[in-house]
Protein backbone atom coordinates (compact mmCIF):
# COMPACT_ATOMS: atom_id res chain seq x y z
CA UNK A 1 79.46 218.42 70.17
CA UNK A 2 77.58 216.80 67.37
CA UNK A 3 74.16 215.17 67.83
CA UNK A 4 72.31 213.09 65.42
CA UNK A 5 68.68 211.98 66.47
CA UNK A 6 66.17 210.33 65.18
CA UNK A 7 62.33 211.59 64.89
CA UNK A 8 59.46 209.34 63.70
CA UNK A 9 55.71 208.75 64.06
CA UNK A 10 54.94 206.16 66.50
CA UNK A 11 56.16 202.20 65.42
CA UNK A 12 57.55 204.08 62.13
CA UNK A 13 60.91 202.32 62.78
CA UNK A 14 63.21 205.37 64.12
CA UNK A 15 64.44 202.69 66.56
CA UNK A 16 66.28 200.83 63.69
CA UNK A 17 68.43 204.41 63.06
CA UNK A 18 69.32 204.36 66.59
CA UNK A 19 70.32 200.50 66.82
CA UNK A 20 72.00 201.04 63.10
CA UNK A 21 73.90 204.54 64.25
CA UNK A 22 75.26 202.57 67.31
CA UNK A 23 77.24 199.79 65.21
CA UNK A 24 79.32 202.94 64.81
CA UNK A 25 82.61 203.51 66.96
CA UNK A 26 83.02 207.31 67.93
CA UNK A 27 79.15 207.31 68.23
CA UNK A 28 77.95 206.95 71.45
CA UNK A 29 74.49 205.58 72.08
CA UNK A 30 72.94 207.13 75.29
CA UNK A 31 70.30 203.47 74.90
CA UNK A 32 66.83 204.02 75.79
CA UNK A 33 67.06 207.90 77.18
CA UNK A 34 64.66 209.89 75.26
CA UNK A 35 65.30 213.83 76.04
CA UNK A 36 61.81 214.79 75.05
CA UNK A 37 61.54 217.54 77.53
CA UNK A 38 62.55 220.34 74.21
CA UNK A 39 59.48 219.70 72.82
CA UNK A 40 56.97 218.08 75.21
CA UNK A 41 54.10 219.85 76.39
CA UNK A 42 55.37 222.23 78.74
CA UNK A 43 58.93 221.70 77.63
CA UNK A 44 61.81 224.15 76.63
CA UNK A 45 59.61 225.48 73.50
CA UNK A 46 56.46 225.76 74.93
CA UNK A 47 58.70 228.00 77.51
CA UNK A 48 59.78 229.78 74.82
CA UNK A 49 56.17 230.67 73.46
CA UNK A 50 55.17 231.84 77.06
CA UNK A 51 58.27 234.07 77.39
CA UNK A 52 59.25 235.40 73.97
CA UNK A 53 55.96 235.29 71.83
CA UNK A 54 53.22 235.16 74.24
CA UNK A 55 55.36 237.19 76.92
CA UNK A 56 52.53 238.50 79.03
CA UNK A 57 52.77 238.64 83.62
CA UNK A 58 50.53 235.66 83.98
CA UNK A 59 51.41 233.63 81.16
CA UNK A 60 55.34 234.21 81.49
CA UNK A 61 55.18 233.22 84.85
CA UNK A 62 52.98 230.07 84.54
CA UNK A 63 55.10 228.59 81.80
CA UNK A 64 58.16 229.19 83.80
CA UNK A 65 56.61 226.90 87.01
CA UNK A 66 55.12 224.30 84.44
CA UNK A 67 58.83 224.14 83.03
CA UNK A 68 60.39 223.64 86.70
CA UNK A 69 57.67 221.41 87.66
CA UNK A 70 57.80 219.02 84.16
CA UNK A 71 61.73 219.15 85.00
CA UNK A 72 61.29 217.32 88.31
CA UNK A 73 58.84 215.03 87.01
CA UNK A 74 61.08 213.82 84.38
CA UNK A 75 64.22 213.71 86.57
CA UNK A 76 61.94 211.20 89.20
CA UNK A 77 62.47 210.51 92.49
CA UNK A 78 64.93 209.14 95.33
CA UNK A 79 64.22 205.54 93.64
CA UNK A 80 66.55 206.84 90.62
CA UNK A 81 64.34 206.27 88.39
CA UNK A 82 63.52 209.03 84.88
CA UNK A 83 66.30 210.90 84.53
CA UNK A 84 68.37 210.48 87.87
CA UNK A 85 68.96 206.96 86.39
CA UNK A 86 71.01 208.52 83.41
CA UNK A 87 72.58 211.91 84.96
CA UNK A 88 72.37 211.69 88.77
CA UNK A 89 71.86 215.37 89.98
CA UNK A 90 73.33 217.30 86.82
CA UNK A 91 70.03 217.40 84.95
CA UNK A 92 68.31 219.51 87.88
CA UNK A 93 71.98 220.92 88.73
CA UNK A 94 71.73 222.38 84.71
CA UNK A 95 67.98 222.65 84.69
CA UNK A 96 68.35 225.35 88.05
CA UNK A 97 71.60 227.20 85.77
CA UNK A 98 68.77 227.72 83.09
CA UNK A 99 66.24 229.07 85.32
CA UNK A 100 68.58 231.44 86.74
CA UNK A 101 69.65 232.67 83.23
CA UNK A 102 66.09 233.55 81.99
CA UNK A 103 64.25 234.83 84.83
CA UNK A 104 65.10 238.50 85.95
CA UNK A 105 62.61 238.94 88.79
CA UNK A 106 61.25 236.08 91.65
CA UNK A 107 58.78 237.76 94.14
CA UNK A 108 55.96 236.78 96.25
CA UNK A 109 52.27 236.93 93.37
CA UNK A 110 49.69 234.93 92.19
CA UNK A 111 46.79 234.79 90.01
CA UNK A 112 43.63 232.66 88.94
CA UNK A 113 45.96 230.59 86.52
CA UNK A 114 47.79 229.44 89.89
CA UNK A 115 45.00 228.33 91.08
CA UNK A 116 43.80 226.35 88.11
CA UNK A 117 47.41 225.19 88.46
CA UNK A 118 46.49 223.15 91.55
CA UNK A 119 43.47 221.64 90.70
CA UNK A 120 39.72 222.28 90.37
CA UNK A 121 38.98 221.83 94.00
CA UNK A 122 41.51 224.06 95.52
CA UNK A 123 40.23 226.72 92.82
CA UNK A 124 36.76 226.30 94.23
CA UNK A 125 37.77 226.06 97.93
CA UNK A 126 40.05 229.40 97.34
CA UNK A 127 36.85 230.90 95.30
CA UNK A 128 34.72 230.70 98.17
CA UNK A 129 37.05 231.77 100.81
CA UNK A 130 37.87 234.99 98.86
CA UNK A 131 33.98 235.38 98.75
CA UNK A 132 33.62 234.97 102.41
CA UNK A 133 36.32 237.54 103.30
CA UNK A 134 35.15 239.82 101.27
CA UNK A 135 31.74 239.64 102.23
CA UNK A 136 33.11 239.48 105.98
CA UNK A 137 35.13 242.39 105.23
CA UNK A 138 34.80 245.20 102.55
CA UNK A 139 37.68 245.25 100.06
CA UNK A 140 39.46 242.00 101.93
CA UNK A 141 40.42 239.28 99.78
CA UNK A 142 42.01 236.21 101.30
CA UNK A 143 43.74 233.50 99.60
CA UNK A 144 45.41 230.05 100.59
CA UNK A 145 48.09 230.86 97.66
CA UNK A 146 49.08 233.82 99.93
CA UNK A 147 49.74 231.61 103.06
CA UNK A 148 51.67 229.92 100.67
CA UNK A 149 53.98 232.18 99.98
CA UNK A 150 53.42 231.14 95.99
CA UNK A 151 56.34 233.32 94.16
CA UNK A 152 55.82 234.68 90.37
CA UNK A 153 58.36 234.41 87.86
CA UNK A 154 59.14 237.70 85.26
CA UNK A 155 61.15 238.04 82.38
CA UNK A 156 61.40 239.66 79.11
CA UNK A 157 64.45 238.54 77.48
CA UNK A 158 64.57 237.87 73.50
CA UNK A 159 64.89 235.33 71.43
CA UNK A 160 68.11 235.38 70.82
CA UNK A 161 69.24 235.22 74.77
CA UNK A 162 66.62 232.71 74.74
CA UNK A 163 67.70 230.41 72.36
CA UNK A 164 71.46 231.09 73.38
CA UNK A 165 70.80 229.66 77.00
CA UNK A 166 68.50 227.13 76.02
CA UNK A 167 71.32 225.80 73.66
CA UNK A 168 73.98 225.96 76.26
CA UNK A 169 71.73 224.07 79.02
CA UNK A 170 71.34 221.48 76.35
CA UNK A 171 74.59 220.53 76.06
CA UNK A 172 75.80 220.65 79.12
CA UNK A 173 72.27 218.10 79.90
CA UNK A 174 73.71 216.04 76.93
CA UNK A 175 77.37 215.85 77.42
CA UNK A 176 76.90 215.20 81.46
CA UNK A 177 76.22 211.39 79.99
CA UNK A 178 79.81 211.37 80.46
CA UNK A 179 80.63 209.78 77.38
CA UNK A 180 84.55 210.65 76.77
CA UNK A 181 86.52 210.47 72.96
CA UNK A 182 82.99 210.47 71.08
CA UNK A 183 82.56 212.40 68.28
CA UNK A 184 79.05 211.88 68.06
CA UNK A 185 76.33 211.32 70.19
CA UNK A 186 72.92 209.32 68.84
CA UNK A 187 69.94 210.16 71.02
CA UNK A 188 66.35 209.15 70.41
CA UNK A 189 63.23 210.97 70.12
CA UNK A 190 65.66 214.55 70.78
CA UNK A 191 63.10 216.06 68.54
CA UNK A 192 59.61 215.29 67.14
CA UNK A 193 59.48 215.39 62.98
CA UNK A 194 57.98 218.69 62.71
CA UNK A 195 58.11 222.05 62.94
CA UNK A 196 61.43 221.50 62.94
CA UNK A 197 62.74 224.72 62.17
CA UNK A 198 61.67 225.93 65.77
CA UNK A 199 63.72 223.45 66.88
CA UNK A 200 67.31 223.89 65.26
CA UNK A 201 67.75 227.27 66.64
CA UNK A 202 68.81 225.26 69.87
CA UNK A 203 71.29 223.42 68.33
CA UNK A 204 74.95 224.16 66.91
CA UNK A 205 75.38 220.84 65.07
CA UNK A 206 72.23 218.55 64.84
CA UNK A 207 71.57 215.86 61.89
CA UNK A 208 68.08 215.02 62.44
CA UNK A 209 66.74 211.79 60.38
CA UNK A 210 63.28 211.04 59.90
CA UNK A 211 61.71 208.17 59.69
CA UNK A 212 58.34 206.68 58.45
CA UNK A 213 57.22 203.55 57.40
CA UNK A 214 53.82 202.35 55.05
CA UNK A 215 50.35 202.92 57.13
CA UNK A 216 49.67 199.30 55.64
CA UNK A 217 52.09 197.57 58.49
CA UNK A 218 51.82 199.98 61.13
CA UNK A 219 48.13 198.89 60.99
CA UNK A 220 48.59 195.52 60.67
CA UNK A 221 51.67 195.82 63.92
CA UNK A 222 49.65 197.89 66.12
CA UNK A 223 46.83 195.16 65.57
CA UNK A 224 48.37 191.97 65.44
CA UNK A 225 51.68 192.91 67.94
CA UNK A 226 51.75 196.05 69.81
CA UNK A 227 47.63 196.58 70.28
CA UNK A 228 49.18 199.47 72.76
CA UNK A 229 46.49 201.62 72.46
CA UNK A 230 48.58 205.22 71.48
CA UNK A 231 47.33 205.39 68.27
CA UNK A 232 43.50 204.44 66.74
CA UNK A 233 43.81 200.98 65.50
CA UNK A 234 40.76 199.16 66.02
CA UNK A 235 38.89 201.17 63.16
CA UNK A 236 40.68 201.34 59.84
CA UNK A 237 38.98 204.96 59.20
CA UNK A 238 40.07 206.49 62.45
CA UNK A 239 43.82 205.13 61.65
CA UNK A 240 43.39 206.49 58.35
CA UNK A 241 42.83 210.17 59.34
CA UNK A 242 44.91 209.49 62.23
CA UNK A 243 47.99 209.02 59.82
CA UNK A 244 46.93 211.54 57.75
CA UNK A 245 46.41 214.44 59.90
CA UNK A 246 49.86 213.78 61.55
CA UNK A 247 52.26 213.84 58.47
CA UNK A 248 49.97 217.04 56.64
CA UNK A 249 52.48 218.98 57.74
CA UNK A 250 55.07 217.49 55.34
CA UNK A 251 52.84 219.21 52.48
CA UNK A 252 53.72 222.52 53.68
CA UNK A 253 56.89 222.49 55.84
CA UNK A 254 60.27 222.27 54.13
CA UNK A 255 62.73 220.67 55.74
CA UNK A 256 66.46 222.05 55.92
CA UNK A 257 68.57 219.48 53.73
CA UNK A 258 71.96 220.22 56.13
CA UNK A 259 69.90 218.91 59.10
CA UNK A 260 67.59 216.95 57.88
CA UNK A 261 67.33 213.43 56.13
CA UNK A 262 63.92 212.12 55.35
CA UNK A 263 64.17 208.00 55.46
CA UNK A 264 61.53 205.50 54.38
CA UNK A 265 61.79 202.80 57.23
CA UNK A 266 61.43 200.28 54.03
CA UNK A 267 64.57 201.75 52.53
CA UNK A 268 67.07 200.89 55.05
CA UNK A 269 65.67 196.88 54.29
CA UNK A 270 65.11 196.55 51.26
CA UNK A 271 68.00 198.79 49.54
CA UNK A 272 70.24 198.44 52.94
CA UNK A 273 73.84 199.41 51.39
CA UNK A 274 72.65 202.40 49.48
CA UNK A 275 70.87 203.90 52.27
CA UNK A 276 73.51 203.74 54.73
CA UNK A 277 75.24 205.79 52.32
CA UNK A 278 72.83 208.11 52.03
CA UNK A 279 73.12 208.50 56.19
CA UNK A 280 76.75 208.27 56.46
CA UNK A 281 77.37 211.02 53.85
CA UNK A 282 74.24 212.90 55.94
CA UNK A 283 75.62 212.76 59.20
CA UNK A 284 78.96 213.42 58.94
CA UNK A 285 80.04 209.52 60.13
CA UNK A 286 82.64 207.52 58.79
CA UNK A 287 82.34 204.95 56.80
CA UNK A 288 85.64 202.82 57.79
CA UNK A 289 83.88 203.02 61.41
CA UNK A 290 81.31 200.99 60.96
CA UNK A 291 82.69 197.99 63.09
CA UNK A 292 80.07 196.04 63.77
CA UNK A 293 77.20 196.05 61.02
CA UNK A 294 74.30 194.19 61.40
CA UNK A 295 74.48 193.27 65.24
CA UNK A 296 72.02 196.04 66.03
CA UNK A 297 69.83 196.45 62.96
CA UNK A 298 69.53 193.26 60.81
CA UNK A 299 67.93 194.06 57.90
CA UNK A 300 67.63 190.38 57.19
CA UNK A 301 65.62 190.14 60.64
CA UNK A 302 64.03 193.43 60.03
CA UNK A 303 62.15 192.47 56.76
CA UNK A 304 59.88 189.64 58.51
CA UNK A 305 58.03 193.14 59.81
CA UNK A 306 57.36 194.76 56.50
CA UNK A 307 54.92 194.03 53.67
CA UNK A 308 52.90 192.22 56.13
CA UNK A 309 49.53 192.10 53.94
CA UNK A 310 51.50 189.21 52.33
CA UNK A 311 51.19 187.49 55.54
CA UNK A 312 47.53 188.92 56.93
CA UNK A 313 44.99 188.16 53.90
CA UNK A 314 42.30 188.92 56.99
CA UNK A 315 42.82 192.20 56.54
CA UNK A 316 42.26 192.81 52.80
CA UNK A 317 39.36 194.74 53.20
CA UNK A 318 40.98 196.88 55.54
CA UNK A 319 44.13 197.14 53.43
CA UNK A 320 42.26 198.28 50.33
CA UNK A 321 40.70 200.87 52.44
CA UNK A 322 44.38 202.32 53.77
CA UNK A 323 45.78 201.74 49.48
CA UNK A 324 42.63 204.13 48.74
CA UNK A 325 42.64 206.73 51.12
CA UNK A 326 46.86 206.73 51.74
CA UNK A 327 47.73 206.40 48.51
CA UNK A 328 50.62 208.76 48.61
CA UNK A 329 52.38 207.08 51.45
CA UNK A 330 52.39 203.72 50.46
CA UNK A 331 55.86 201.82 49.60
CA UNK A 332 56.31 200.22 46.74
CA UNK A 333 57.12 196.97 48.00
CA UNK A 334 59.48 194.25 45.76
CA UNK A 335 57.70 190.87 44.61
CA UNK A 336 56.50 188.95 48.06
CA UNK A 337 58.76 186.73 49.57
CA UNK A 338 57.60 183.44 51.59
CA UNK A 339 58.41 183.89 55.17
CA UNK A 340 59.31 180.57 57.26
C-alpha cells in the first residue's frame, strides 16, 4: 500500500495537494477524512510515549484508556457520524485488534490519575469518601472506582513490537476504505509537518508533502475570509509569533528527502507545470495518469487568493510589520496582476 498525505499549517493550502493528487487515476481520494488520531493528543504516538518511553504502571495504563476512549470519540455514535460514516465498524473492529496486541495484562486497579480522569468533582467526592472511611475505620479506604470495577492496563513491549503493530493497524484502518485497483491512496492531514521522523516508523511507504504558504495572505484570509478564530489574527504581533513559533522547528529538524517534499503553496500557482513535476517524480505517480488536470486545483482560480496586499492597501501597516519580523518566509511574488 502506498500513501501520500499532505501536512500543512492551518489555511497554508495542503488542501490544493489533495484536490491536485485526486485528478490522478490509480489515486484514490478518501475526500474530507482526516486520520489525525496518529498524532492527536492522546493518539497512537502519545500511546507510544506512555508505553515505550515513559513506560511506568500509572502512566502506561492511563495512556492506554485515553487511546480507547479518543478511539470511540472519533469513530462517533449510532447517528454515523466521525468515523462510522467512512468505515462502518472496522475502525473499532481494528482499533480492539491493536489493543489486544499491546497490552499483556487487564485486571481490576486504579489510581489518583483515574480519578483526575473523570473529572474534578468525582476526584473531590472520591477524596472525601476515602477520608470518611478511613476515619470511620482504621486502615479502610473506600473508593467509587472500586464499585466500578475500573480495570488497569500493563504492558512493556518495545519499540519495535510497537511500531510493528501500530503499522499493521494502520493499514488495515486505511485500506478498509475499500478502495479496489488503487495504487495509491491520498489522505489529508495523515500527519502533522513535524517531528516527522517519529512518525515514519509507522509507515512502509509514505510520501509526505508539505505545504506552506506567505504569513502575508494567511493574515489577510483569516481576516478578511475565514475570521475562524484557530489561529491569532486580530493582532498582527500575536500572528507574528504565532507563525513563527510553529515552523522553528524547520531550523533544526531535517526532513528525510525519500518521504518528504517541502512545497511553497505559491509554487504550485505561479510555476504550476514545474511543480507538478517536482511531485510526480516525488511520489512515485505517473505522469500519463493525470486525466483530468485542473478540475480540482485551478491554478488560474487559485491565484485570486495569493499576493493579496495587492488587493488590501488597509493593511499596509500591518503588512510591513509581518515583511519585518517574517522576513524569511515571505514569497517572492511576480509583478501584481489586476484582479476583475
Amino acid at each position: 500500500m502506498k500513501v501520500i498525505t499532505c501536512a500543512g499549517y492551518y489555511r497554508t493550502g495542503s488542501s490544493a495537494v489533495t484536490d491536485l493528487f485526486s485528478e490522478f487515476r490509480g489515486c484514490a481520494n478518501v475526500g474530507s477524512l482526516e486520520l489525525r488520531f496518529i498524532y492527536d493528543r492522546d493518539g497512537i504516538r502519545d500511546l507510544e510515549y506512555g508505553i515505550v518511553e515513559n513506560n511506568d504502571r500509572l502512566n502506561t495504563s492511563i495512556s492506554i484508556k485515553r487511546f480507547m476512549r479518543f478511539a470511540k470519540i472519533l469513530n462517533g455514535g449510532l447517528l454515523r457520524r466521525g468515523y462510522r460514516r467512512f468505515f462502518g465498524d472496522s475502525f473499532m473492529k481494528y482499533t480492539s485488534e491493536f489493543m489486544n496486541q499491546i497490552i499483556e495484562l487487564k485486571c481490576p486497579a486504579w489510581s489518583h490519575l483515574d480519578r483526575f480522569d473523570i473529572g474534578i468533582a468525582f476526584n473531590c467526592i472520591d477524596v472525601i469518601l476515602e477520608k470518611i472511611s478511613f476515619y470511620l475505620k482504621e486502615n479502610s479506604r473506600f473508593s467509587l472506582l472500586k464499585l466500578m470495577k475500573t480495570p488497569s492496563y500493563y504492558s512493556a513491549i518495545d519499540e519495535k513490537q510497537f511500531c510493528q503493530y501500530a503499522a499493521q493497524y494502520i493499514e488495515k484502518v486505511i485500506c478498509s476504505l475499500g478502495r479496489e485497483e488503487t495504487e495509491f491512496y491520498m489522505i489529508d492531514q495523515l500527519l502533522p509537518p513535524s517531528n516527522l521522523k517519529d512518525y515514519l516508523k509507522y509507515f512502509n511507504d509514505i510520501k509526505i508533502v508539505v505545504v506552506d504558504r506567505d504569513p502575508r495572505d494567511l493574515f489577510i484570509l483569516e481576516n478578511e475570509i475565514y475570521r475562524w478564530g484557530n489561529i491569532p489574527y486580530k493582532n498582527v504581533r500575536d500572528f507574528c509569533s504565532w507563525y513563527e513559533i510553529t515552523r522553528r522547528h524547520r531550523k533544526k529538524e531535517v526532513f528525510d528527502e525519500e518521504s518528504v517534499y517541502f512545497l511553497r503553496f505559491e509554487d504550485l500557482v505561479y510555476h504550476y507545470e514545474q511543480t507538478i513535476g517536482q511531485l510526480i517524480n516525488f511520489t512515485g505517480l505517473h505522469s500519463e495518469n493525470h486525466l483530468y488536470r485542473k478540475t480540482k486545483f485551478n491554478p488560474d482560480i487559485s491565484i485570486r487568493n495569493t499576493n493579496m496586499k495587492a488587493r488590501y492597501p488597509k493593511y499596509s501597516e500591518d503588512i510591513k510589520y509581518i515583511e519585518k519580523y517574517l522576513d524569511e518566509y515571505l514569497y517572492d511574488f511576480p509583478e501584481v496582476k489586476e484582479f476583475d
